[in-house]
C-alpha atoms as a PDB file:
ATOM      1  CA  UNK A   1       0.000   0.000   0.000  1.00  0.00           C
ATOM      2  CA  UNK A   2       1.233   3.710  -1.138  1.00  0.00           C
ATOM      3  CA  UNK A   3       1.625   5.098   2.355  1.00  0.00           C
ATOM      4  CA  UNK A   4       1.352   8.812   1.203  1.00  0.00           C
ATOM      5  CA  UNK A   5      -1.940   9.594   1.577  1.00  0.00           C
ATOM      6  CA  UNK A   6      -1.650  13.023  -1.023  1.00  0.00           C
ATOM      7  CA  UNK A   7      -0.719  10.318  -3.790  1.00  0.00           C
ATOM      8  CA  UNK A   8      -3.596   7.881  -2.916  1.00  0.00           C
ATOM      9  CA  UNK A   9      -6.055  10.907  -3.473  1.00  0.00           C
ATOM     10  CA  UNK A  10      -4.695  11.775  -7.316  1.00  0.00           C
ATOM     11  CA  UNK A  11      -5.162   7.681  -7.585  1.00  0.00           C
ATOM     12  CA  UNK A  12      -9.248   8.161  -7.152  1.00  0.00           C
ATOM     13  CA  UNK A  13     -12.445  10.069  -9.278  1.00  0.00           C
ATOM     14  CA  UNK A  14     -15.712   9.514  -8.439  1.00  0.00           C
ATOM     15  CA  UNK A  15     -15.958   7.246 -10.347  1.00  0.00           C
ATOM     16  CA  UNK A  16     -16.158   3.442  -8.935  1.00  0.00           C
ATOM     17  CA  UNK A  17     -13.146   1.752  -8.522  1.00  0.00           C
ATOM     18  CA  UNK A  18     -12.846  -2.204  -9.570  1.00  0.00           C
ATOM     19  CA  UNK A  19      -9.542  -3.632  -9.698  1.00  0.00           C
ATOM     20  CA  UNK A  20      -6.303  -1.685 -10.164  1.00  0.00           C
ATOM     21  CA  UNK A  21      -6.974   2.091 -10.704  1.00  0.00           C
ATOM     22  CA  UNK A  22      -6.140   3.629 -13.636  1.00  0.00           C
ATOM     23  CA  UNK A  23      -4.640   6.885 -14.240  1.00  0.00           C
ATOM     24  CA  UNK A  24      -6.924   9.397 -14.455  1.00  0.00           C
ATOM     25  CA  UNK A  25      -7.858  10.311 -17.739  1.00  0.00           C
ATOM     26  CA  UNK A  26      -7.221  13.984 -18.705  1.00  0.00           C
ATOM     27  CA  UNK A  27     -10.836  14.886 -20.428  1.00  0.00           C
ATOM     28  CA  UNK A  28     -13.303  17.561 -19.790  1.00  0.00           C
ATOM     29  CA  UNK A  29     -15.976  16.650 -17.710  1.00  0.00           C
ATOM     30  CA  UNK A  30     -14.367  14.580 -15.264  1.00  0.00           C
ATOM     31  CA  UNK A  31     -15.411  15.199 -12.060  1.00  0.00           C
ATOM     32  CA  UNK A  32     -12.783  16.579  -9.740  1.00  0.00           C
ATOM     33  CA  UNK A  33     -11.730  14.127  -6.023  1.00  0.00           C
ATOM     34  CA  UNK A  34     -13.521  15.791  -3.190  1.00  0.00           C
ATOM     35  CA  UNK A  35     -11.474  17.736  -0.657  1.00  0.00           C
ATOM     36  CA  UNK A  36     -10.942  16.402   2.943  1.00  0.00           C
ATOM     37  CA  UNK A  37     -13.759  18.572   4.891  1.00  0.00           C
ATOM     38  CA  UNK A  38     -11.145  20.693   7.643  1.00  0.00           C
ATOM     39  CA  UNK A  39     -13.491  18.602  10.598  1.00  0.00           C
ATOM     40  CA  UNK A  40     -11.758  15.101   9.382  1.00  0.00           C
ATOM     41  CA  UNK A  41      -8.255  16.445   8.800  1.00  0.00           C
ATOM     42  CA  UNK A  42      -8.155  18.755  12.180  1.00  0.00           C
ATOM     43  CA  UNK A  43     -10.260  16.229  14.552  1.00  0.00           C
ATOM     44  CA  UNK A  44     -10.169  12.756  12.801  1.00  0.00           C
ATOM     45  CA  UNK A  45      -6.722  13.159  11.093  1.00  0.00           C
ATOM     46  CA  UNK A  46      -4.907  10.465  13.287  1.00  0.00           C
ATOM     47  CA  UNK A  47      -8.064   7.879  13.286  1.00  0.00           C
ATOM     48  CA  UNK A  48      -8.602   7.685   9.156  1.00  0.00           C
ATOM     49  CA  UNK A  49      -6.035   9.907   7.345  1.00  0.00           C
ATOM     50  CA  UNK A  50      -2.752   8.572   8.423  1.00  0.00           C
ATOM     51  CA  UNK A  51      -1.354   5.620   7.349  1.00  0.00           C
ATOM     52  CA  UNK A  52      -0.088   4.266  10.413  1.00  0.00           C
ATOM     53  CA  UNK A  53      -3.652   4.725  11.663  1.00  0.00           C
ATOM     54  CA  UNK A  54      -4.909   1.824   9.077  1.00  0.00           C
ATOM     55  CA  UNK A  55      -2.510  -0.255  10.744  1.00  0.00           C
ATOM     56  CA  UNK A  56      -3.782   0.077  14.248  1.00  0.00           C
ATOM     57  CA  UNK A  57      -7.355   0.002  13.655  1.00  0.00           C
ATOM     58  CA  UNK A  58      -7.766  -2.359  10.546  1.00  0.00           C
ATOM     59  CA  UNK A  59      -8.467  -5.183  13.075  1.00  0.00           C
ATOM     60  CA  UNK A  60     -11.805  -6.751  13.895  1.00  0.00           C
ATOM     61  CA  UNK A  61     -11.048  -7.354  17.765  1.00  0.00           C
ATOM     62  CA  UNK A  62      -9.725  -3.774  18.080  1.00  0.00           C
ATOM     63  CA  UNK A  63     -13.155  -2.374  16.924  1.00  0.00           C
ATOM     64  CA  UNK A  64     -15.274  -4.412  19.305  1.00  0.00           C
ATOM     65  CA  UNK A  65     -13.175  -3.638  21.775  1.00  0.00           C
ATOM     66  CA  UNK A  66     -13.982   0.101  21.347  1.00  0.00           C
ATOM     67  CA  UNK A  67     -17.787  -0.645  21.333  1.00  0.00           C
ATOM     68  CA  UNK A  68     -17.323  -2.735  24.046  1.00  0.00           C
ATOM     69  CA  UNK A  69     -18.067  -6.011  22.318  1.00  0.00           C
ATOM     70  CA  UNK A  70     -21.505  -5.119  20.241  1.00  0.00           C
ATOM     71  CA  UNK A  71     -19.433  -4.786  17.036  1.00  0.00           C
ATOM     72  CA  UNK A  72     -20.897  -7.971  15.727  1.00  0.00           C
ATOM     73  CA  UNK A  73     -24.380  -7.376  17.171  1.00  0.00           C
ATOM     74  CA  UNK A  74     -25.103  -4.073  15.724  1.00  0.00           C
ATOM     75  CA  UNK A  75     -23.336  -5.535  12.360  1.00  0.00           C
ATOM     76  CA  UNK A  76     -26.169  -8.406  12.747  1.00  0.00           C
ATOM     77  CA  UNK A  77     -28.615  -5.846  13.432  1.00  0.00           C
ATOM     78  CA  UNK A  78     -27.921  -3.858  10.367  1.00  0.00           C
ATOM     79  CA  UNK A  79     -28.047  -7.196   8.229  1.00  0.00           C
ATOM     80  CA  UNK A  80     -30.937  -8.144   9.636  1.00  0.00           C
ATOM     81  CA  UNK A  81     -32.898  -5.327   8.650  1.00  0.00           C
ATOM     82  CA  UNK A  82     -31.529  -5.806   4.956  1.00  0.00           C
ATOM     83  CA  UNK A  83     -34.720  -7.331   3.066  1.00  0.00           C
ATOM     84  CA  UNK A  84     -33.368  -6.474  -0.545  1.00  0.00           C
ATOM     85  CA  UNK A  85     -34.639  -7.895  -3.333  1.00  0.00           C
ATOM     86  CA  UNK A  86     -32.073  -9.894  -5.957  1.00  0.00           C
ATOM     87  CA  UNK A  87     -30.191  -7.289  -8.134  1.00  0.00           C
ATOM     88  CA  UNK A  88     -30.494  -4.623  -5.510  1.00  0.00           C
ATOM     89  CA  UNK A  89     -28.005  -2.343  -5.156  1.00  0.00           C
ATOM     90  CA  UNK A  90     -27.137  -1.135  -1.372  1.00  0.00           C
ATOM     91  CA  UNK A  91     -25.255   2.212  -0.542  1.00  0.00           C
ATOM     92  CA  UNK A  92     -22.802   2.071   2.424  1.00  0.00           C
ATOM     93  CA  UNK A  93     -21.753   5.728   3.305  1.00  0.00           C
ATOM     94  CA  UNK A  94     -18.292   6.298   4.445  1.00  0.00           C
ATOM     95  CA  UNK A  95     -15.773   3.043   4.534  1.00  0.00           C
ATOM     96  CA  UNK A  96     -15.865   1.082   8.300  1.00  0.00           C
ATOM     97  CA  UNK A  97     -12.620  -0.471   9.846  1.00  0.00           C
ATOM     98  CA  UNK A  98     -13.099  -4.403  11.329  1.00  0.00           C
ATOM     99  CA  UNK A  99     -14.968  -6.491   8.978  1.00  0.00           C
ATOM    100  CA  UNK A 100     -18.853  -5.124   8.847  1.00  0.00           C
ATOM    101  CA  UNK A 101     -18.193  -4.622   4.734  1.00  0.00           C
ATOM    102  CA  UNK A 102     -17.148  -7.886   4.115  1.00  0.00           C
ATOM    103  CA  UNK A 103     -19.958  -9.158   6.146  1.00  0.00           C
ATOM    104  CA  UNK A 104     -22.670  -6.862   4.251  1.00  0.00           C
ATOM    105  CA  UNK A 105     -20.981  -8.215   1.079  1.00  0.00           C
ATOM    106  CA  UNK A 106     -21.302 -11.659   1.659  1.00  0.00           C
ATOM    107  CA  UNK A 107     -24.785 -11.310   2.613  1.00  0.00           C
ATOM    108  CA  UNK A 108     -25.725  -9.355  -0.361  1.00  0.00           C
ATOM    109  CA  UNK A 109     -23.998 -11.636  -2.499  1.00  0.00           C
ATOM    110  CA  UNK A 110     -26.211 -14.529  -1.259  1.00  0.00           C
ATOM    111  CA  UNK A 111     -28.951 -13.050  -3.989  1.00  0.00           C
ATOM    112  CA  UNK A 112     -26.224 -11.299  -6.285  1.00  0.00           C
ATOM    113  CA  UNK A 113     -27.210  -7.858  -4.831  1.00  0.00           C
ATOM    114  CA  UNK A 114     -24.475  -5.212  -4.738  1.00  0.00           C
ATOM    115  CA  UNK A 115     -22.754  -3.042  -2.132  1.00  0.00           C
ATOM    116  CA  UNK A 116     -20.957   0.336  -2.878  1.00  0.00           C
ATOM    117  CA  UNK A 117     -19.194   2.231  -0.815  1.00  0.00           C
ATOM    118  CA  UNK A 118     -18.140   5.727  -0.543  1.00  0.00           C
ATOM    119  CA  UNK A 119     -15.910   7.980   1.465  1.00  0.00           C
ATOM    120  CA  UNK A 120     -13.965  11.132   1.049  1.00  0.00           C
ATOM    121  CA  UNK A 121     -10.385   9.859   1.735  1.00  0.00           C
ATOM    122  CA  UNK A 122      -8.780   7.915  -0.710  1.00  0.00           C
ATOM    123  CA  UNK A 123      -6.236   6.483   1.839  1.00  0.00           C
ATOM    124  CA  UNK A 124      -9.818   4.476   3.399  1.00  0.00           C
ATOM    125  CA  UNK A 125     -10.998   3.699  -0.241  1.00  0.00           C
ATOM    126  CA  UNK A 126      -7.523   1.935  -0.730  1.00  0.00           C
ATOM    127  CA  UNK A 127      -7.469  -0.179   1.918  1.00  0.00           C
ATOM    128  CA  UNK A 128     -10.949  -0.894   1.579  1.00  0.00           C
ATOM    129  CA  UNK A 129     -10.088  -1.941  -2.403  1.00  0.00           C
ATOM    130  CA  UNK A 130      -7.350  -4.586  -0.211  1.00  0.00           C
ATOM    131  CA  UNK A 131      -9.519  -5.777   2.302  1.00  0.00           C
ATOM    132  CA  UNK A 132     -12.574  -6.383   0.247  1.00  0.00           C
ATOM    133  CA  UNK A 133     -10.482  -8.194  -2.743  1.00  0.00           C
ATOM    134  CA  UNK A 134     -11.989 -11.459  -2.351  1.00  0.00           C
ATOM    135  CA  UNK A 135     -15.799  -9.730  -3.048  1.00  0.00           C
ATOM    136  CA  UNK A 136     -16.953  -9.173  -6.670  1.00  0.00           C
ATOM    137  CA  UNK A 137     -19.741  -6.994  -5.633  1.00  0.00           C
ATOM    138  CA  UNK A 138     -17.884  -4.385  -4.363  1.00  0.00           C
ATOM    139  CA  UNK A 139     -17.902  -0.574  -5.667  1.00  0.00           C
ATOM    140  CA  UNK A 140     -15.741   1.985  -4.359  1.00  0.00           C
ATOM    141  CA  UNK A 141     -16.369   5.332  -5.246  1.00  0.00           C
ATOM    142  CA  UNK A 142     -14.495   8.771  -3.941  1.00  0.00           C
ATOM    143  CA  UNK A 143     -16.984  11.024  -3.017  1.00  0.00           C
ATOM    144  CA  UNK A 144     -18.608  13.284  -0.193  1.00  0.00           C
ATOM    145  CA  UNK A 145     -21.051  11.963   1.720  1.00  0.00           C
ATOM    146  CA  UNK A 146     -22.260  15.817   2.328  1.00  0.00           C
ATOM    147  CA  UNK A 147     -22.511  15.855  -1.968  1.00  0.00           C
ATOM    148  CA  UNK A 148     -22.546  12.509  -3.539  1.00  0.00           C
ATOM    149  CA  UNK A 149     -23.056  12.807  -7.301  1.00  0.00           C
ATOM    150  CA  UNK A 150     -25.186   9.827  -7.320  1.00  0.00           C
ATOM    151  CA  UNK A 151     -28.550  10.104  -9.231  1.00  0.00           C
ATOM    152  CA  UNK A 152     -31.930  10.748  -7.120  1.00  0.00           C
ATOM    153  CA  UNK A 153     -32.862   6.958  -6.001  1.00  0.00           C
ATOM    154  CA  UNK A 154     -30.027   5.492  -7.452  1.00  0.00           C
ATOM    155  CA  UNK A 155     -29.971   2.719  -4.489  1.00  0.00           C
ATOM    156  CA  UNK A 156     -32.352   0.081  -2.391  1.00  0.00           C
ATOM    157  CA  UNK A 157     -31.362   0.945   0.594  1.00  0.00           C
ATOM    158  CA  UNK A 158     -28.485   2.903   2.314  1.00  0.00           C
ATOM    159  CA  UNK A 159     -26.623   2.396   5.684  1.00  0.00           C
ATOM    160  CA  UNK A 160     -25.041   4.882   7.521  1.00  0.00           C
ATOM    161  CA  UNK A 161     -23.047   3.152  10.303  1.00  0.00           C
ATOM    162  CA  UNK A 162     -20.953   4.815  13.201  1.00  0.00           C
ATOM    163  CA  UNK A 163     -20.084   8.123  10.671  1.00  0.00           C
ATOM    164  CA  UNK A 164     -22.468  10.856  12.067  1.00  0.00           C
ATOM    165  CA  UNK A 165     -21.121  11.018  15.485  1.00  0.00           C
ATOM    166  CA  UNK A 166     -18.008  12.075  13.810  1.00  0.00           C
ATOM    167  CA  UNK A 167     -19.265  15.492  11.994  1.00  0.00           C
ATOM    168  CA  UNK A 168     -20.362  18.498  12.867  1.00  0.00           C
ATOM    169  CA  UNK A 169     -23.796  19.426  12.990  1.00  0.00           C
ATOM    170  CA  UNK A 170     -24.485  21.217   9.253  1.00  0.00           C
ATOM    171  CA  UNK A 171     -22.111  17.984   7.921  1.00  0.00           C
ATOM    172  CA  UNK A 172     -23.951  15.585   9.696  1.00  0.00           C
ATOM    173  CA  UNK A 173     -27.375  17.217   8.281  1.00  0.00           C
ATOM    174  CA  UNK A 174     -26.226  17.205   5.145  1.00  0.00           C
ATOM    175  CA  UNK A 175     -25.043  13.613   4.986  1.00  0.00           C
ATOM    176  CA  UNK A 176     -28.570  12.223   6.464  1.00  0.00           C
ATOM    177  CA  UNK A 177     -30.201  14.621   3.686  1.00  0.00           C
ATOM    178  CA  UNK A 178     -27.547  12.936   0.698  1.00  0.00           C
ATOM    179  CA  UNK A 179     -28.280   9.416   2.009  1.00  0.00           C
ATOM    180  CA  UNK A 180     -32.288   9.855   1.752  1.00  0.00           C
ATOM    181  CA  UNK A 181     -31.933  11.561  -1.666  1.00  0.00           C
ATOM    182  CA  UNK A 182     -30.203   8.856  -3.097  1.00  0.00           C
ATOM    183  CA  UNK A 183     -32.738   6.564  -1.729  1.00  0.00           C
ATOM    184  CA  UNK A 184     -35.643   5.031  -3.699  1.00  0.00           C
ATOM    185  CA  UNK A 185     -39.077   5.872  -2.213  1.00  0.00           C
ATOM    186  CA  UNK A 186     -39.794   2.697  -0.993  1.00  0.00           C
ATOM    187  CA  UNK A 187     -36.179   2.009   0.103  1.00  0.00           C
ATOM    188  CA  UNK A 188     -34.852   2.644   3.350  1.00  0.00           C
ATOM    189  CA  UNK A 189     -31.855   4.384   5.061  1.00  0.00           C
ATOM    190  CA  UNK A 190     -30.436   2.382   8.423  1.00  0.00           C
ATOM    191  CA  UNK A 191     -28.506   4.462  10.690  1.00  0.00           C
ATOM    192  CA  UNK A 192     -26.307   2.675  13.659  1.00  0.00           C
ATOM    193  CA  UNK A 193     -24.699   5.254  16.105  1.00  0.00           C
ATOM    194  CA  UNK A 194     -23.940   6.269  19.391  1.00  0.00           C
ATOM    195  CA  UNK A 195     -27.229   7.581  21.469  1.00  0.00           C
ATOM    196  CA  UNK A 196     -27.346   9.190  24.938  1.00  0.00           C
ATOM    197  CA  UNK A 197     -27.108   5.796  27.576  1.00  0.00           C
ATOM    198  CA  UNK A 198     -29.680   6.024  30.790  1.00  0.00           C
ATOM    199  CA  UNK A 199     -28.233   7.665  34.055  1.00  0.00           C
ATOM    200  CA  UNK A 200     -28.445   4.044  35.061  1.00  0.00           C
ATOM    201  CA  UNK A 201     -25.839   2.714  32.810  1.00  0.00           C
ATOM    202  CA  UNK A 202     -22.387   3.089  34.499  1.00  0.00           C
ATOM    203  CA  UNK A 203     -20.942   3.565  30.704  1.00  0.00           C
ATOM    204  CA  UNK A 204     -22.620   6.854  30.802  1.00  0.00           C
ATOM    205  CA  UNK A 205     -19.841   8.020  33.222  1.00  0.00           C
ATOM    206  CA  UNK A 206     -16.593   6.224  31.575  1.00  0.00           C
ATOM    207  CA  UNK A 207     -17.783   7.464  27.779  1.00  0.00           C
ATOM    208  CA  UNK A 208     -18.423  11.125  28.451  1.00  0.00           C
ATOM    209  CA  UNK A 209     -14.948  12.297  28.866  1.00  0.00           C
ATOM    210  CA  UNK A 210     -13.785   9.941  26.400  1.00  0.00           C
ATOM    211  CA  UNK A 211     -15.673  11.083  23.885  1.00  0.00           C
ATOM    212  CA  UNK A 212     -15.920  14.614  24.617  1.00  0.00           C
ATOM    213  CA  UNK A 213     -11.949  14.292  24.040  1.00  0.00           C
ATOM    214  CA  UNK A 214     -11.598  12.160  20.986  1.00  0.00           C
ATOM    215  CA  UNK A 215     -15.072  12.648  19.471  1.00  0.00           C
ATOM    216  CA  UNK A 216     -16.088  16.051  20.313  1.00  0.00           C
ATOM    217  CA  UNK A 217     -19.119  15.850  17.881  1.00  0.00           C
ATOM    218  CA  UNK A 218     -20.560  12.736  19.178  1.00  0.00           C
ATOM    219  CA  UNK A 219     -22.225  14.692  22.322  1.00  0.00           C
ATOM    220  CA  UNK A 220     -24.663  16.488  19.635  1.00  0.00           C
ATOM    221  CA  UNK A 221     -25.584  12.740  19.774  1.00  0.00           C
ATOM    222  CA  UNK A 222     -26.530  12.574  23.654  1.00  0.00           C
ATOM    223  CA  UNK A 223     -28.148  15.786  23.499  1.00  0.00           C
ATOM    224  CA  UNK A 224     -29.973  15.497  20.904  1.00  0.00           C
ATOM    225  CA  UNK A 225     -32.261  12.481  19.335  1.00  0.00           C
ATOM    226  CA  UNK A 226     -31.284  11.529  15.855  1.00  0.00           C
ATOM    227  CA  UNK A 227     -34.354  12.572  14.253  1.00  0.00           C
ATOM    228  CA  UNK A 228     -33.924  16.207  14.934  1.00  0.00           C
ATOM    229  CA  UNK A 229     -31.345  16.065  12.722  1.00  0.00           C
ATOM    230  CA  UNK A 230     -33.419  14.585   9.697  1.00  0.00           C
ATOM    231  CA  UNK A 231     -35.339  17.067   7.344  1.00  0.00           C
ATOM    232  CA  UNK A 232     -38.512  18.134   8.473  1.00  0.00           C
ATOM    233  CA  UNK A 233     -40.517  16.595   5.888  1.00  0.00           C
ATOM    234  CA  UNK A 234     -40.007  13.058   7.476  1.00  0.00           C
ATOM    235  CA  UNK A 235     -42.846  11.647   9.539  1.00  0.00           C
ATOM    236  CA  UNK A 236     -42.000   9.849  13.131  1.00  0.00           C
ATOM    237  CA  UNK A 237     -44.271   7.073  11.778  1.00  0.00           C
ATOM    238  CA  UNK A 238     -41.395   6.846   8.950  1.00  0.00           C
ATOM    239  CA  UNK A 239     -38.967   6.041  11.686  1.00  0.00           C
ATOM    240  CA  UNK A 240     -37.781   2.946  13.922  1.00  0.00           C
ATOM    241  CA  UNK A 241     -36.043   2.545  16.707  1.00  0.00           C
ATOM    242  CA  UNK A 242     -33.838   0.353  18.624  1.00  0.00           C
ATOM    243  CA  UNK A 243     -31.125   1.043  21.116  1.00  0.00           C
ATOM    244  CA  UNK A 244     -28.569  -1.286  22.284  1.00  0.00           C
ATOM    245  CA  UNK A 245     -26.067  -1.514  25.592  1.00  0.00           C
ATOM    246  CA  UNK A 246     -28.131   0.525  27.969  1.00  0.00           C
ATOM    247  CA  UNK A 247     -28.388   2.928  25.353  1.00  0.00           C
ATOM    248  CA  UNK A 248     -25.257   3.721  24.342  1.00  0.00           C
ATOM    249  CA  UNK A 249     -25.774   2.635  21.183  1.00  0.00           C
ATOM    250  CA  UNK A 250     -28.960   3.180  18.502  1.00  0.00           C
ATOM    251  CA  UNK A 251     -30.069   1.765  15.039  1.00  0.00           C
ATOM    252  CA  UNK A 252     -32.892   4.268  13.222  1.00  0.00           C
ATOM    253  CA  UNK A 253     -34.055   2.482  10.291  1.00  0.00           C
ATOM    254  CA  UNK A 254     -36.154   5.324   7.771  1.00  0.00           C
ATOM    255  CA  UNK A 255     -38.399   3.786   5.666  1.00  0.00           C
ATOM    256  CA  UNK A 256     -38.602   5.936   2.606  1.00  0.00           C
END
């Protein structure tokens, strides 16, 4: 892997990505890469855009570790609320360390549905190209997930899993706005995030400081419920919710 993450991002359009990447082709019209938003490279710099960070987080038991051991139930929980029909094709917004791709992949593949993926750093898209190798229903494509470029209902349904704790609030609008447009009315958008635990759950008390130093955005998420964040047009009977770990944790699925 190219460990300069400046060269990965000339490697990537917005176009998808199968196989090697080409150069990119010098004609009018092609769309330009996305810039890394100043949130991600001032806050989330050492988590996604270095390359020693792919190193320390690219492993499964490392990421349940830091949700305290529901990495594989909210990844079941996500799965289980995937009811595509064969030849769907299924939007996953922003790349995810551990293995939760490969296991929406393999799932998907089971009725030769599709899963593309998205995400504004090409360092993530390039060691999601690596890790996802042995899938053939993979897309990558380098976008914004506050401006995707996809058609209007271009996808089945979308998932949005553990990335809107990790913007700011206009961001973090815009991204839940992007993942509904591209959503077909009848589709749905899942969201998995963090949520505001009960005063009875003693996590309450060890995750505060810990994220109010490493994820400063994520407290919009205890403060506020995830559907104040949605556009106003969408109805509560749209919406449903679960929560997981004494709270701590939420999955919103939309139906569109």
């Amino acid at each position: 892997m190219n460990d300069d993450p400046r060269a990965l991002e000339e490697r990537y359009t917005q176009e998808e990505v199968s196989g090697p990447v080409a150069p990119e082709p010098q004609l009018a019209g092609v769309p330009l890469a996305p810039q890394i938003p100043d949130y991600l490279q001032e806050t989330y710099w050492w988590a996604y855009l270095h390359p020693k960070a792919l190193k320390l987080f690219e492993r499964e038991w490392l990421v349940n570790l830091i949700l305290w051991g529901n990495m594989n139930r909210l990844t079941q929980a996500v799965i289980g609320d995937m009811k595509v029909e064969p030849d769907s094709r299924i939007l996953q917004v922003a790349c995810v360390y551990g293995d939760f791709s490969n296991k929406l992949a393999r799932h998907l593949d089971q009725n030769r549905s599709r899963l593309e993926i998205v995400d504004v750093a090409a360092i993530q898209l390039e060691n999601a190209r690596e890790k996802l190798s042995a899938n053939d229903n993979i897309g990558l494509h380098h976008q914004d997930s506050t401006e995707m470029t996809f058609p209007d209902g271009s996808f089945d349904e979308t998932v949005v899993f553990f990335l809107l704790h990790e913007q700011p609030e206009e961001a973090r609008r815009k991204t839940i706005k992007e993942a509904i447009r591209v959503t077909r009315p009848g589709g749905k958008v899942i969201f998995v995030d963090y949520h505001g635990p009960k005063k009875s759950n003693p996590m309450r008390y060890v995750m505060k400081p810990i994220l109010t130093w490493l994820e400063p955005f994520a407290m919009d998420m205890w403060r506020e419920e995830l559907p104040a964040f949605m556009p106003s047009d969408v109805a509560p009977e749209q919406l449903e919710s679960n929560f997981y770990f004494g709270g701590l944790y939420q999955k919103i699925v939309l139906n569109l």
